[in-house]
PDB file of N, CA and C in Angstrom:
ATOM      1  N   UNK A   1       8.186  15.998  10.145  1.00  0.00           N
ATOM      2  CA  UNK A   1       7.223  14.925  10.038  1.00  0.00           C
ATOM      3  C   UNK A   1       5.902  15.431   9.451  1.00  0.00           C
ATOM      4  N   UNK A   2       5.301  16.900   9.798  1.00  0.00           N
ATOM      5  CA  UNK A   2       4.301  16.963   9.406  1.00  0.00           C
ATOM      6  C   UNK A   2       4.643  17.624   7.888  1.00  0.00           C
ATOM      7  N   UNK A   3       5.062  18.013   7.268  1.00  0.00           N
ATOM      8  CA  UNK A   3       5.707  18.017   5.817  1.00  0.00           C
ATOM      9  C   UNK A   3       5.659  16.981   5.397  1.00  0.00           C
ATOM     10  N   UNK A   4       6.660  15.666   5.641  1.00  0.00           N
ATOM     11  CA  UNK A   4       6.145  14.415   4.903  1.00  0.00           C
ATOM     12  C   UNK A   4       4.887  14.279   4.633  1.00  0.00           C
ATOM     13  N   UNK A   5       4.251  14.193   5.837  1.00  0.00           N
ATOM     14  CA  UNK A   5       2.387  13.654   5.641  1.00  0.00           C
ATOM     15  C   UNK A   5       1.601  14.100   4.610  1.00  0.00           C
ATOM     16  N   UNK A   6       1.986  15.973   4.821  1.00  0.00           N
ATOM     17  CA  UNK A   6       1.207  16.626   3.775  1.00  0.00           C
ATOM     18  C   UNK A   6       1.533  16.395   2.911  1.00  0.00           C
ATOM     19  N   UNK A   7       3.024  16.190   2.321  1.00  0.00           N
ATOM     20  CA  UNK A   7       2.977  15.958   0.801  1.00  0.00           C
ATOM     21  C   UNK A   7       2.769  14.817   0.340  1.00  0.00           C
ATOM     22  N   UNK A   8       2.986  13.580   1.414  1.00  0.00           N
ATOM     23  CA  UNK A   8       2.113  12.355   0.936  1.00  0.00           C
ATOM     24  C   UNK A   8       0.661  12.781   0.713  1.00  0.00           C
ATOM     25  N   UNK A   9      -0.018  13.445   1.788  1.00  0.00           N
ATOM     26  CA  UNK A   9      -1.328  13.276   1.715  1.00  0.00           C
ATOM     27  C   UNK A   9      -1.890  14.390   0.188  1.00  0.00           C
ATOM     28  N   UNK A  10      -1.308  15.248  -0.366  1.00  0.00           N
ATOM     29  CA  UNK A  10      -1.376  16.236  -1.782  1.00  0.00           C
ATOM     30  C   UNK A  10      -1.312  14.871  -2.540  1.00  0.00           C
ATOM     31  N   UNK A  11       0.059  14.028  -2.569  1.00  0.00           N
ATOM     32  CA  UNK A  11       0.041  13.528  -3.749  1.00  0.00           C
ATOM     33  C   UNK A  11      -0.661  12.374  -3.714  1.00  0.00           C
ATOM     34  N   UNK A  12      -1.174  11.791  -2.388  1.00  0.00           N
ATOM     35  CA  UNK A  12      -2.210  10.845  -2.684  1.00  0.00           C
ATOM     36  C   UNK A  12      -3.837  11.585  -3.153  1.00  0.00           C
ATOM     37  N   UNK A  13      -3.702  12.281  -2.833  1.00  0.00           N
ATOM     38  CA  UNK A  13      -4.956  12.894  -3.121  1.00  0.00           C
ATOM     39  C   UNK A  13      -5.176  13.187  -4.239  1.00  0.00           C
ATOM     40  N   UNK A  14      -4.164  13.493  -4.955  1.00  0.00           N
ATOM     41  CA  UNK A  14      -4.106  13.705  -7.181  1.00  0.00           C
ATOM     42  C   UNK A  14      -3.885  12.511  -7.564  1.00  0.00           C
ATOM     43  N   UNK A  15      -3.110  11.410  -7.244  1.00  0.00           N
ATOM     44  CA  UNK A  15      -3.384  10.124  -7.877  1.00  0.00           C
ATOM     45  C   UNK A  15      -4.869   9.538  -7.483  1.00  0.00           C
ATOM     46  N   UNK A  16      -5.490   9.918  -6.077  1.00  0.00           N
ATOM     47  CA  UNK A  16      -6.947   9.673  -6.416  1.00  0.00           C
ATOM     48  C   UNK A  16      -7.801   9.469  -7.219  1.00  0.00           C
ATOM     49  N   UNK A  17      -7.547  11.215  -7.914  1.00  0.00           N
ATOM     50  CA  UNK A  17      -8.156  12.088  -8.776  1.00  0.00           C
ATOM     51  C   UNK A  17      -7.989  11.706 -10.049  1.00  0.00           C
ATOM     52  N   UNK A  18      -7.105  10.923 -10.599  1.00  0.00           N
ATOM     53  CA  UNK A  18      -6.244  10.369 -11.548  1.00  0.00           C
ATOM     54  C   UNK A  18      -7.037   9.227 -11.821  1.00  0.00           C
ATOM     55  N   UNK A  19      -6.921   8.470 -10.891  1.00  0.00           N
ATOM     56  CA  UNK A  19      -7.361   7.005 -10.714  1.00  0.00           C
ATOM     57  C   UNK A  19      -8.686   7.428 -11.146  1.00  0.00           C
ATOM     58  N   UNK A  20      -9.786   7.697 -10.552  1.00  0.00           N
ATOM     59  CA  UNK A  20     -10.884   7.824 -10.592  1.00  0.00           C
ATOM     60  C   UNK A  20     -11.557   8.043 -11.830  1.00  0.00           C
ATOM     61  N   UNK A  21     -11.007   9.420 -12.312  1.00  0.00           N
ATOM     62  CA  UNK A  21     -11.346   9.868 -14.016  1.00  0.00           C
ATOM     63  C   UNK A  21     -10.639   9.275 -14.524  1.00  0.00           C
ATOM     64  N   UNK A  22     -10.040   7.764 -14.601  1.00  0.00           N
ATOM     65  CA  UNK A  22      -9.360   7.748 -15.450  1.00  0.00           C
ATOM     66  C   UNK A  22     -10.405   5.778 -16.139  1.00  0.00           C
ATOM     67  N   UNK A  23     -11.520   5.589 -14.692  1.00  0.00           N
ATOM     68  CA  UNK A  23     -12.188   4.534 -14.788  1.00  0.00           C
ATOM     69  C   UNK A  23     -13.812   4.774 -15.932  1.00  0.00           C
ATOM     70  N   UNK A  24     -14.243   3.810 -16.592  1.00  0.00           N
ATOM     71  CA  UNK A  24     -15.026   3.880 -17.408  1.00  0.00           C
ATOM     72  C   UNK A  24     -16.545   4.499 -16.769  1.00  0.00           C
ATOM     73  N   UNK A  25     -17.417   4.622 -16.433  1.00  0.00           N
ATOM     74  CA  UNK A  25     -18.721   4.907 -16.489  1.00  0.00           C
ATOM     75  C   UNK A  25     -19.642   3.603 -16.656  1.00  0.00           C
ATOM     76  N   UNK A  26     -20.176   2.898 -15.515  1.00  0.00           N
ATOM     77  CA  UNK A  26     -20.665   1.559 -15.990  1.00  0.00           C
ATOM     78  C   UNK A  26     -22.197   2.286 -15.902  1.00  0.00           C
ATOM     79  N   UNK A  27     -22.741   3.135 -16.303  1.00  0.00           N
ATOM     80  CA  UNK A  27     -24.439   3.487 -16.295  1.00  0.00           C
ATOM     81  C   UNK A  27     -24.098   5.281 -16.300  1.00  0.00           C
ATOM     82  N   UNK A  28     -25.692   5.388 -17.230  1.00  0.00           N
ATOM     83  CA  UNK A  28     -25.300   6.537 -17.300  1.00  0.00           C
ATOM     84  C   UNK A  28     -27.021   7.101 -16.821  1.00  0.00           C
ATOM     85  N   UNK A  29     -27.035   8.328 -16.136  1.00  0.00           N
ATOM     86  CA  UNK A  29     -28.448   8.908 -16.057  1.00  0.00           C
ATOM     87  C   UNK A  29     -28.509   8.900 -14.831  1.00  0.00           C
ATOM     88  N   UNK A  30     -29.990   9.116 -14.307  1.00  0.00           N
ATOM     89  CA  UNK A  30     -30.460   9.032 -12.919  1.00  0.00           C
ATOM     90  C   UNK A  30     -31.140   7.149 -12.672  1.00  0.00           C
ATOM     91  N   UNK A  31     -30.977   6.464 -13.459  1.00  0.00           N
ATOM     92  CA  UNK A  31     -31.917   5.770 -13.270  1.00  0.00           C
ATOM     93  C   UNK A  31     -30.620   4.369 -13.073  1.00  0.00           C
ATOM     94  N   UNK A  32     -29.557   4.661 -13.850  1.00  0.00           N
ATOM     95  CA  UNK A  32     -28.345   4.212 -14.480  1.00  0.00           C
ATOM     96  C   UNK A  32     -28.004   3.996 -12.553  1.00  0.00           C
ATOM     97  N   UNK A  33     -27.867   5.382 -12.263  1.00  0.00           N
ATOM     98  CA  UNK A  33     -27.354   5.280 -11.056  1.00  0.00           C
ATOM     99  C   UNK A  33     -27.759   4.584  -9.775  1.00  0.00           C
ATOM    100  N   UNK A  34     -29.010   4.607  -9.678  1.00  0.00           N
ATOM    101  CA  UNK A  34     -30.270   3.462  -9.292  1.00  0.00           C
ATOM    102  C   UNK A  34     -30.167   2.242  -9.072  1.00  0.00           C
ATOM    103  N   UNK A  35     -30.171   1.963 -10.048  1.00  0.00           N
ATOM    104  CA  UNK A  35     -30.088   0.172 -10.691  1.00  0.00           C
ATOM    105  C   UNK A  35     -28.268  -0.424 -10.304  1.00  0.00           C
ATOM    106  N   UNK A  36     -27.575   0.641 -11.074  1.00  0.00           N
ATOM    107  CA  UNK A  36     -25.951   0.200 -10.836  1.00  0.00           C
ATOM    108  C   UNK A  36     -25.898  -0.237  -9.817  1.00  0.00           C
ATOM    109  N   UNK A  37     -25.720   0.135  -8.702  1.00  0.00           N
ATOM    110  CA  UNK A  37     -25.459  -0.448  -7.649  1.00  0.00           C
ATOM    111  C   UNK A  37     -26.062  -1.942  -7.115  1.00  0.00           C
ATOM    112  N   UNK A  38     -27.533  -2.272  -7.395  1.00  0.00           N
ATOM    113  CA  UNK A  38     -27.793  -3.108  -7.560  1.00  0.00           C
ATOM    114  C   UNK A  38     -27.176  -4.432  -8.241  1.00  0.00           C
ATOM    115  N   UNK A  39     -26.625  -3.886  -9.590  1.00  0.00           N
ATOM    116  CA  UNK A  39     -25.796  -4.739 -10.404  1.00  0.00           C
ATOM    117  C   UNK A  39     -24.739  -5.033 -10.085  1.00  0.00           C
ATOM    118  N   UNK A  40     -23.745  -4.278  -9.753  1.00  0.00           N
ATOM    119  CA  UNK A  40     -23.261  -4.462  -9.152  1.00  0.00           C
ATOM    120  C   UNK A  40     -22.646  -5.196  -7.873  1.00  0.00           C
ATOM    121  N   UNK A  41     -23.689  -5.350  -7.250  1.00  0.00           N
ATOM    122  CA  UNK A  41     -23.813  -6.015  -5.769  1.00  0.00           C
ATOM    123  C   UNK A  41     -24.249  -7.599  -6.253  1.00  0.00           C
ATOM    124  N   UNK A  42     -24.702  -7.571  -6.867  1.00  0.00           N
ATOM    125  CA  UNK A  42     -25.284  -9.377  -7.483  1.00  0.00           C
ATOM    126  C   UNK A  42     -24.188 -10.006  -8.602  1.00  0.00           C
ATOM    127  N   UNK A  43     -23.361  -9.129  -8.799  1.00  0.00           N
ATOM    128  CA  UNK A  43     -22.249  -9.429  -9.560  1.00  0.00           C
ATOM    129  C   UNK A  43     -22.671  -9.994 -11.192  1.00  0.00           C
ATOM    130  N   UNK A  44     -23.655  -8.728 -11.616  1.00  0.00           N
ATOM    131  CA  UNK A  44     -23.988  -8.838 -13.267  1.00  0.00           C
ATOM    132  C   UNK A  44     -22.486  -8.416 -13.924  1.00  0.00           C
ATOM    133  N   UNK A  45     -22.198  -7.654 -13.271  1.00  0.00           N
ATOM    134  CA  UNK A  45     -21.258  -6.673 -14.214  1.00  0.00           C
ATOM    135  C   UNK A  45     -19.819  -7.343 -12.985  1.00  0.00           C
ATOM    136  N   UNK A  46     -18.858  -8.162 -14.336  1.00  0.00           N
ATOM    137  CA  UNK A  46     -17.687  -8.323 -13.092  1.00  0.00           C
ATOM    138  C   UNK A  46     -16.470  -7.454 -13.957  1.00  0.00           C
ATOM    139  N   UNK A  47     -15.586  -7.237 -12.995  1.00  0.00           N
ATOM    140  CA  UNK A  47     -14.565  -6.191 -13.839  1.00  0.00           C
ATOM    141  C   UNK A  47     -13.350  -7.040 -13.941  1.00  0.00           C
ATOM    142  N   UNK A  48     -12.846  -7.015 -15.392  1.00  0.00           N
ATOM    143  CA  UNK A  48     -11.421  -7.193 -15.773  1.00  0.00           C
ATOM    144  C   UNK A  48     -10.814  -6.341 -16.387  1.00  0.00           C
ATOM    145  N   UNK A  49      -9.538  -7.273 -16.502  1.00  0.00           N
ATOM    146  CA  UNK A  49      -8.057  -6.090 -16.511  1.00  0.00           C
ATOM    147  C   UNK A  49      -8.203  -4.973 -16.239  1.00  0.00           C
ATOM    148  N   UNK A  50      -7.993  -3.795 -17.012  1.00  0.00           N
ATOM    149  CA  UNK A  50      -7.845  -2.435 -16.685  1.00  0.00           C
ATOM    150  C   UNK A  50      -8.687  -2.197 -15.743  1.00  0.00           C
ATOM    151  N   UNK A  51     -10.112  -2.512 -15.590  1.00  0.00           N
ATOM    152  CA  UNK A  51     -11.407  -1.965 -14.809  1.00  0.00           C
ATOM    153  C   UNK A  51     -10.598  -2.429 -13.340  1.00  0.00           C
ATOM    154  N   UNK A  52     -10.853  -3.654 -13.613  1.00  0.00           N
ATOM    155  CA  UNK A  52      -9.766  -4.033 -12.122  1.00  0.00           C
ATOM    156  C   UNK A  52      -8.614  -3.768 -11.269  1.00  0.00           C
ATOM    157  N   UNK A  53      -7.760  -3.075 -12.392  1.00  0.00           N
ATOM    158  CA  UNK A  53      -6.941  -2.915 -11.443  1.00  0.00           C
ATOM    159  C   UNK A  53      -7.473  -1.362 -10.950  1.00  0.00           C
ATOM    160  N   UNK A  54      -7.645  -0.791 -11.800  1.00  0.00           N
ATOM    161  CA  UNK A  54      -8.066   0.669 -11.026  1.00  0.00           C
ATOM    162  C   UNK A  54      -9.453   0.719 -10.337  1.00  0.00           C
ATOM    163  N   UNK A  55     -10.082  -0.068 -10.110  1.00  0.00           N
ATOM    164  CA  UNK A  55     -10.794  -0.440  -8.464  1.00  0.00           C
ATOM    165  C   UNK A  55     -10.544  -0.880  -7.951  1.00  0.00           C
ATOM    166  N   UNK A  56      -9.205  -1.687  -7.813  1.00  0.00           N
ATOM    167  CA  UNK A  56      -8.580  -1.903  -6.169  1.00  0.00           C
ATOM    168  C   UNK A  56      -7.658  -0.766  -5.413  1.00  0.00           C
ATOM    169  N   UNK A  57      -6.936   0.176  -7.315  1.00  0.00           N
ATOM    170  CA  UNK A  57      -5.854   0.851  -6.826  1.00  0.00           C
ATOM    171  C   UNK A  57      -6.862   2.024  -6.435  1.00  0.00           C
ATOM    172  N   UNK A  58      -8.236   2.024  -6.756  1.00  0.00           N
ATOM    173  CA  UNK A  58      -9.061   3.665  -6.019  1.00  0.00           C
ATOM    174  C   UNK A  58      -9.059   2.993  -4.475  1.00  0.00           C
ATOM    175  N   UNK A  59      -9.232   1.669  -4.280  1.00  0.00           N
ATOM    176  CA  UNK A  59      -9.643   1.427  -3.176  1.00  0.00           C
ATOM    177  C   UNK A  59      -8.451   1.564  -1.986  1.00  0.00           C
ATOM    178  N   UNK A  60      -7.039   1.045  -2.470  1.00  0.00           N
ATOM    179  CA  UNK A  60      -6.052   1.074  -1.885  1.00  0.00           C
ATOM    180  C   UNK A  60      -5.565   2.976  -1.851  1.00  0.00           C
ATOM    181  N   UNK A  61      -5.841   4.107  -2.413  1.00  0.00           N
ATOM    182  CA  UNK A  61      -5.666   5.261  -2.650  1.00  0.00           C
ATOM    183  C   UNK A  61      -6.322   5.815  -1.367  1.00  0.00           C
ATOM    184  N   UNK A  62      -7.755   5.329  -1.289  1.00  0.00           N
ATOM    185  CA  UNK A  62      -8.652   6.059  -0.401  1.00  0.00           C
ATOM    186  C   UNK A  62      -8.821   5.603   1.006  1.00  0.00           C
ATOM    187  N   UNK A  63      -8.094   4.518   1.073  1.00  0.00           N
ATOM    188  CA  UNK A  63      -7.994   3.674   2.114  1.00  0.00           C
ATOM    189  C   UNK A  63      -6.210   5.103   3.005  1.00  0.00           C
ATOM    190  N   UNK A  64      -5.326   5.124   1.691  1.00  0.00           N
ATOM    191  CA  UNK A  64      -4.234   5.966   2.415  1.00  0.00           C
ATOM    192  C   UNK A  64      -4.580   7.573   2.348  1.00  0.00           C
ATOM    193  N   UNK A  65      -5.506   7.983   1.755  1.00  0.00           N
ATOM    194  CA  UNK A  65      -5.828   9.303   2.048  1.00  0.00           C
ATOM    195  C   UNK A  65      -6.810   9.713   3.394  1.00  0.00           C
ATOM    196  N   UNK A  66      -7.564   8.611   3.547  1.00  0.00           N
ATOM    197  CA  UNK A  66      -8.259   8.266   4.997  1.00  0.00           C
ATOM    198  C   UNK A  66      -7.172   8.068   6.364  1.00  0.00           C
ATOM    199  N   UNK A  67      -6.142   7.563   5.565  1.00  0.00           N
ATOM    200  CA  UNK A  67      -5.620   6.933   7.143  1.00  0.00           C
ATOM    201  C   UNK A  67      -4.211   8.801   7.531  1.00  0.00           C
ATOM    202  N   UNK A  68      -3.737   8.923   5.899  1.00  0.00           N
ATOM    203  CA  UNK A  68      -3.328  10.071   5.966  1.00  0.00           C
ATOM    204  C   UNK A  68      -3.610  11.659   6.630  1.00  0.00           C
ATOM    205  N   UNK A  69      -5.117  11.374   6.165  1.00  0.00           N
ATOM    206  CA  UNK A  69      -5.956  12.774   6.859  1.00  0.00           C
ATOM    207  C   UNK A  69      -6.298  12.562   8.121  1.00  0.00           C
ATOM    208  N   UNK A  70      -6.104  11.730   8.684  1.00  0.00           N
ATOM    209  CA  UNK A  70      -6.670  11.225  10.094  1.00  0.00           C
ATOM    210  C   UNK A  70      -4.791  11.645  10.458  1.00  0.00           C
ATOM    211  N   UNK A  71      -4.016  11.273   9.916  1.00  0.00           N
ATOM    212  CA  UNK A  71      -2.366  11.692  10.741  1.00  0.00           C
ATOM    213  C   UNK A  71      -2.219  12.948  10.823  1.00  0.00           C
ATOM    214  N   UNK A  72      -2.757  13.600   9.979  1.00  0.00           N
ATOM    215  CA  UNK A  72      -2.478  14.889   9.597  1.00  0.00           C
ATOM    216  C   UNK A  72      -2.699  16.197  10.712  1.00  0.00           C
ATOM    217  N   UNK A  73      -4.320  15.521  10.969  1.00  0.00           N
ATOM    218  CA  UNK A  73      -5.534  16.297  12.137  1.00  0.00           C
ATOM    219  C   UNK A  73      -4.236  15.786  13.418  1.00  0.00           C
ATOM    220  N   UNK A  74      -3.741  14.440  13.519  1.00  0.00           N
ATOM    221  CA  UNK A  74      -3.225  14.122  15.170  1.00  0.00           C
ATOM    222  C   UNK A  74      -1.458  15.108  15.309  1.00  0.00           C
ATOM    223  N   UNK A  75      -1.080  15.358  13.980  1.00  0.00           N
ATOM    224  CA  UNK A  75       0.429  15.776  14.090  1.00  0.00           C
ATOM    225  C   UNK A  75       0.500  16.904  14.861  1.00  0.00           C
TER     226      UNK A  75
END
């Protein structure tokens, strides 16, 4: 059992990694980073197709590497 976990929890952890670099850059700089979130949150910037699906699938990734690393520590 604790073999399964870990190698779920390796290979969720590189499709993470995957997912992540694989999404665009919506601001760039220190100031970019600032403001983004702001924009974000008021819904200037809304995401389709591609953008979308790989921010639900980072969200659904990190949601099982969270619940994974938490099995991992109890096995």
């Amino acid at each position: 059992m604790h073999t399964v976990v870990l190698v779920s929890l390796v290979v969720v952890s590189l499709a993470l990694i995957v997912v992540v670099l694989l999404q665009s850059s919506k601001s760039a700089g220190l100031s970019g980073a600032i403001s983004g979130g702001a924009e974000q949150l008021f819904g200037k910037q809304k995401a389709r197709g591609m953008d979308l699906i790989l921010h639900r699938a980072t969200i659904v990734l990190a949601v099982l590497f969270f619940i994974l690393a938490i099995a991992i520590t109890k096995i």
